[in-house]
Protein backbone atom coordinates (compact mmCIF):
# COMPACT_ATOMS: atom_id res chain seq x y z
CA UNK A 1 0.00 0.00 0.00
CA UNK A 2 3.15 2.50 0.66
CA UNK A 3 4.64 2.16 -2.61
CA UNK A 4 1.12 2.97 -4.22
CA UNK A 5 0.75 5.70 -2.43
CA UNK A 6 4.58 6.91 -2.98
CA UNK A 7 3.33 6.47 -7.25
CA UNK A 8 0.19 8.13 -6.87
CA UNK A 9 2.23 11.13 -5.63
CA UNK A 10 5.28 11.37 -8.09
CA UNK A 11 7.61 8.59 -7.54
CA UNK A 12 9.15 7.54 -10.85
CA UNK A 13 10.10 3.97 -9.05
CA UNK A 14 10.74 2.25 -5.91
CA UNK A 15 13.77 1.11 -4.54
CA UNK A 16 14.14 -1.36 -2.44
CA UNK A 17 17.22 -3.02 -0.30
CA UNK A 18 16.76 -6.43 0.49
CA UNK A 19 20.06 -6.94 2.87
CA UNK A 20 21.66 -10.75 3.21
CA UNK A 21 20.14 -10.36 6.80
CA UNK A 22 17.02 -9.52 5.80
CA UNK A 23 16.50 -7.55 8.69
CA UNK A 24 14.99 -4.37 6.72
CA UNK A 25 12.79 -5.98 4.11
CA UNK A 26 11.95 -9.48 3.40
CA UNK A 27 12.09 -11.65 -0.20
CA UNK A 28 8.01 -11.60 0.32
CA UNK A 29 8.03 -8.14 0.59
CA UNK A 30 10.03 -7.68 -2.61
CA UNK A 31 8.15 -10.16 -4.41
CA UNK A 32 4.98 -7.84 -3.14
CA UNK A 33 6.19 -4.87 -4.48
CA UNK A 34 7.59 -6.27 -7.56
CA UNK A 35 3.90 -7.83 -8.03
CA UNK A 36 2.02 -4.77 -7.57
CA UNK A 37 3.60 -1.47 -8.37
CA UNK A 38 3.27 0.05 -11.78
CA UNK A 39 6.34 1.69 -12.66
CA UNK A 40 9.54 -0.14 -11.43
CA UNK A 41 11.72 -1.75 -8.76
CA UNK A 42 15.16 -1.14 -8.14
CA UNK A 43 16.32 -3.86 -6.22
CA UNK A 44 19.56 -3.13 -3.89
CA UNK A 45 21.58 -5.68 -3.15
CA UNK A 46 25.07 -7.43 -2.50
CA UNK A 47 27.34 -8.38 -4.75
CA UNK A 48 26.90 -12.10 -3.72
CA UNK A 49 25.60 -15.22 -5.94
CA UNK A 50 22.78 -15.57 -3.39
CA UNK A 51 21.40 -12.10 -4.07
CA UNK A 52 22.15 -12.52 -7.74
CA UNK A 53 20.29 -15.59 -7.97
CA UNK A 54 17.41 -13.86 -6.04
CA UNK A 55 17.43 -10.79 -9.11
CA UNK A 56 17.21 -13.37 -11.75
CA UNK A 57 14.24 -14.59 -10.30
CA UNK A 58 12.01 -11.51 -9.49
CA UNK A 59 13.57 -9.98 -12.57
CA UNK A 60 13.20 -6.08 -11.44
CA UNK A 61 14.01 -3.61 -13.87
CA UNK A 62 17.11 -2.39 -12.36
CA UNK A 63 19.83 -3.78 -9.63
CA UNK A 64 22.00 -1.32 -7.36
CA UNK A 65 25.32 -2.77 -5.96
CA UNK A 66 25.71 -2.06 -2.52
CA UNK A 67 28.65 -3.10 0.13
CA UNK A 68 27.04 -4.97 3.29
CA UNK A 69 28.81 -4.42 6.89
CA UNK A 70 27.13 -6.27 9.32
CA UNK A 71 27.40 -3.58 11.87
CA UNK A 72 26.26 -0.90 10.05
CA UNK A 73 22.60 0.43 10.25
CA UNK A 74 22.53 1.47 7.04
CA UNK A 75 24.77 1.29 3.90
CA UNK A 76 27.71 3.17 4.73
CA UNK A 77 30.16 4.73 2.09
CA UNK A 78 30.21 3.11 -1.60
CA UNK A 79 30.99 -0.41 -3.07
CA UNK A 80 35.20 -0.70 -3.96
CA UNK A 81 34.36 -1.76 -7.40
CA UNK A 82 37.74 -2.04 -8.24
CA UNK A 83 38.70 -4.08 -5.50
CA UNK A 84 36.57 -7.18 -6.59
CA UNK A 85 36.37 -6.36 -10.24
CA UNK A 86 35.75 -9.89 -11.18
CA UNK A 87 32.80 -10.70 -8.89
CA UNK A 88 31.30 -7.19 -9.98
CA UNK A 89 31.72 -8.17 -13.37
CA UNK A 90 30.01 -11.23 -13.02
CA UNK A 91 27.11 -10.04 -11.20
CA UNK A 92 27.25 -7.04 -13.93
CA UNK A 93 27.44 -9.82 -17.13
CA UNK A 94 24.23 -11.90 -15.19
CA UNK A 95 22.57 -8.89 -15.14
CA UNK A 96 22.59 -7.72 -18.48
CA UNK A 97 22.34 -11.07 -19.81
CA UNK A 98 18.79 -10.99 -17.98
CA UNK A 99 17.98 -7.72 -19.30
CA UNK A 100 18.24 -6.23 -16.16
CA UNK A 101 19.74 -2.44 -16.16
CA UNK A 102 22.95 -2.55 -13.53
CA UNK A 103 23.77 0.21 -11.08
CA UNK A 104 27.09 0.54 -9.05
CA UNK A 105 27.02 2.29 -5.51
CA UNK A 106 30.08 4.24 -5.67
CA UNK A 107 32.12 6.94 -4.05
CA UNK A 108 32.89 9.48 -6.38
CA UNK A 109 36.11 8.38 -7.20
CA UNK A 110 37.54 8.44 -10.47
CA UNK A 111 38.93 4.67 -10.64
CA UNK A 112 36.04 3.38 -9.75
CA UNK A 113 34.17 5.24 -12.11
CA UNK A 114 36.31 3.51 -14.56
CA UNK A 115 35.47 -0.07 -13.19
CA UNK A 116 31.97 0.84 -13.78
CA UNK A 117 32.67 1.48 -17.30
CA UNK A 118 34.95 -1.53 -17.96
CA UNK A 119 32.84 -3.85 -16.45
CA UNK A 120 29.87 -3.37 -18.52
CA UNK A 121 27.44 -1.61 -15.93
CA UNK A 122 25.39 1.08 -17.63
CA UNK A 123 24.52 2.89 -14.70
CA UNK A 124 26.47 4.59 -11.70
CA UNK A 125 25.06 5.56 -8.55
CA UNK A 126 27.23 8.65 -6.92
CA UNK A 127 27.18 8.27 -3.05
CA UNK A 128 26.57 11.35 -1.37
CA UNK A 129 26.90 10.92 2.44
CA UNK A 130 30.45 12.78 2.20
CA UNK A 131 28.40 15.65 0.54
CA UNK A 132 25.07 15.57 3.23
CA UNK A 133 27.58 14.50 6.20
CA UNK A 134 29.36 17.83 5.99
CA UNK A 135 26.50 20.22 5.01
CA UNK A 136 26.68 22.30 7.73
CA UNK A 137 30.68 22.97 7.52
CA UNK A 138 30.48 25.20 4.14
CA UNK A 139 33.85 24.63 2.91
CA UNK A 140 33.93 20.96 3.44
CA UNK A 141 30.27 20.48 1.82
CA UNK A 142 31.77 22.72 -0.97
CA UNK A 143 34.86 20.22 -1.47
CA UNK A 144 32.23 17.52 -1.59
CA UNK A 145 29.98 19.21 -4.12
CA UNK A 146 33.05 19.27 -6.42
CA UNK A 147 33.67 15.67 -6.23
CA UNK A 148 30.52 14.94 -6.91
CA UNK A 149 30.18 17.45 -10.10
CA UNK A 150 33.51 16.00 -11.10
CA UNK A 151 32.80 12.39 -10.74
CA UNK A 152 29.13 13.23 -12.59
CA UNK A 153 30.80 14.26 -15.26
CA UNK A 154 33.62 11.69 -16.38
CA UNK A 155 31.05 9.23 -15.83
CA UNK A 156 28.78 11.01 -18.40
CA UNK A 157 32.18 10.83 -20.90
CA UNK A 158 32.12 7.63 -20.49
CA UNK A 159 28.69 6.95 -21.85
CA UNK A 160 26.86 5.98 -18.06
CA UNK A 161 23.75 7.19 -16.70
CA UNK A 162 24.48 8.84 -13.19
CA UNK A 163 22.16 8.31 -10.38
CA UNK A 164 23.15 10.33 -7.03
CA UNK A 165 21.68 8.82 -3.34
CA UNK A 166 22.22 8.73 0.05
CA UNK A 167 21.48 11.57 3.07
CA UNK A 168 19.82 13.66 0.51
CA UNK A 169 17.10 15.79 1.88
CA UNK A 170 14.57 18.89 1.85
CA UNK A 171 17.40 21.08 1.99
CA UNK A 172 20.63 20.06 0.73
CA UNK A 173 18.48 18.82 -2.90
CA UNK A 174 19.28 22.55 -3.83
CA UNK A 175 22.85 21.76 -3.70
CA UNK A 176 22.65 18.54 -5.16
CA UNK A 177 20.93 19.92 -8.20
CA UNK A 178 24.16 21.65 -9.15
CA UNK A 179 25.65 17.74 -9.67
CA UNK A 180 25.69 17.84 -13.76
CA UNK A 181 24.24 14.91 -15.90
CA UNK A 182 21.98 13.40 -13.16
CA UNK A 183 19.41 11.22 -14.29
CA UNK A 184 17.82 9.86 -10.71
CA UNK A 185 17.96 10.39 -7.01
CA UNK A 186 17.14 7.48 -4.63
CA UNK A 187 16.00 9.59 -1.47
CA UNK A 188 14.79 6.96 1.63
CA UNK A 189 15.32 8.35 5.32
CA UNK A 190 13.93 12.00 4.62
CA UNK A 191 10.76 10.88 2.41
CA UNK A 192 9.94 8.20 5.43
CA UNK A 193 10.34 10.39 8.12
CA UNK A 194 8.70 13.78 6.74
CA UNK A 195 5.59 11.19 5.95
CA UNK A 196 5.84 10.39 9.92
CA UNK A 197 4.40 14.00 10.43
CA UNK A 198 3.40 15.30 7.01
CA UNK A 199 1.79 12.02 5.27
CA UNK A 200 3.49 9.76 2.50
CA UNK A 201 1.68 11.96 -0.20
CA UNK A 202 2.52 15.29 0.79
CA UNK A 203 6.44 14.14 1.05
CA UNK A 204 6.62 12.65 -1.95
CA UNK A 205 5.11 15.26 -3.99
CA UNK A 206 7.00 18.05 -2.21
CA UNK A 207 10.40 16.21 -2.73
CA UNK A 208 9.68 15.73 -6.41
CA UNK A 209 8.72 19.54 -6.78
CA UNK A 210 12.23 20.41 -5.08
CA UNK A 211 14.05 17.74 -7.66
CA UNK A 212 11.92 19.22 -10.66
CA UNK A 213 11.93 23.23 -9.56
């Protein structure tokens, strides 16, 4: 019923992390969503043959590679691409095999803008949590800014559609609109809890009015 309500009022697609714990969302839950909604799922995940086993089944129209720390509460800085090439590459080949459009979590570093590329993912995700963590220390969030407006656009040279996500919210979206080439935000924690006072409705519809001023 959420993710009805988040299409009725703007949302171009639903994302959706389904952690190897499972301790945020469950496999029936995706299947759910994947069942019901009308425009698309973008399923989160692991770079692990369990979770890439569990895209080729529900077939969503897009995957997101994420890292997974145990500890963490949420995800926490961006996948090193580079570091496990060959297992990203894998997932990346399965993926496109399956017609399934592949997304890479990533800090915006060049190198591993490059991975994406070389690998065969047509899709980068620019993680922004360096960016929202330091909003409120000017120069810092400034440094940040230029990463990501950097990163945005050798990753549009290189033919991939960038996606930006992660601590993005009512206010810093102004900022993040000066990130070049960007195709789509995936905004979670701000949407949910704005809806906790304001309604699911109203914060989706205001969000997508900020994105689309």
């Amino acid at each position: 019923q959420l993710t009805l309500l988040c299409e009725k009022s703007g949302a171009d697609g639903i994302t959706a992390h389904l952690r190897e714990d499972a301790r945020h969302i469950q496999a029936s839950d995706i299947h759910q969503i994947q069942e019901n909604i009308a425009t698309r799922l973008n399923l989160e995940m692991a770079c692990t043959d369990e979770m890439c086993s569990f895209a080729l089944e529900i077939k969503p129209k897009s995957v997101c590679l994420v890292p997974e720390n145990r500890q963490e509460i949420t995800t926490e800085g961006g996948l090193d691409a580079a570091g496990q090439i060959d297992r990203v590459r894998k997932v990346t080949d399965n993926m496109n095999a399956a017609g399934i459009e592949t997304s890479l979590f990533i800090d915006p570093e060049l190198h591993q803008i490059e991975t994406a590329a070389e690998v065969g993912a047509p899709c980068i995700e620019l993680h922004t949590g360096a960016f929202a963590n330091n909003y409120h220390q000017p120069s810092a969030m400034r440094t940040e800014l230029t990463k990501l407006q950097a990163a945005a656009r050798f990753g549009n040279e290189l033919g991939l559609t960038v996606n930006a996500g992660h601590g993005i919210n009512y206010i810093n979206i102004v900022e993040i609109l000066e990130i070049p080439h960007l195709h789509e935000l995936n905004i979670g924690h701000s949407i949910m809890s704005r809806a906790m006072i304001n309604g699911i409705e109203e914060a989706v519809s205001t969000m997508r009015q900020l994105m689309n001023p």
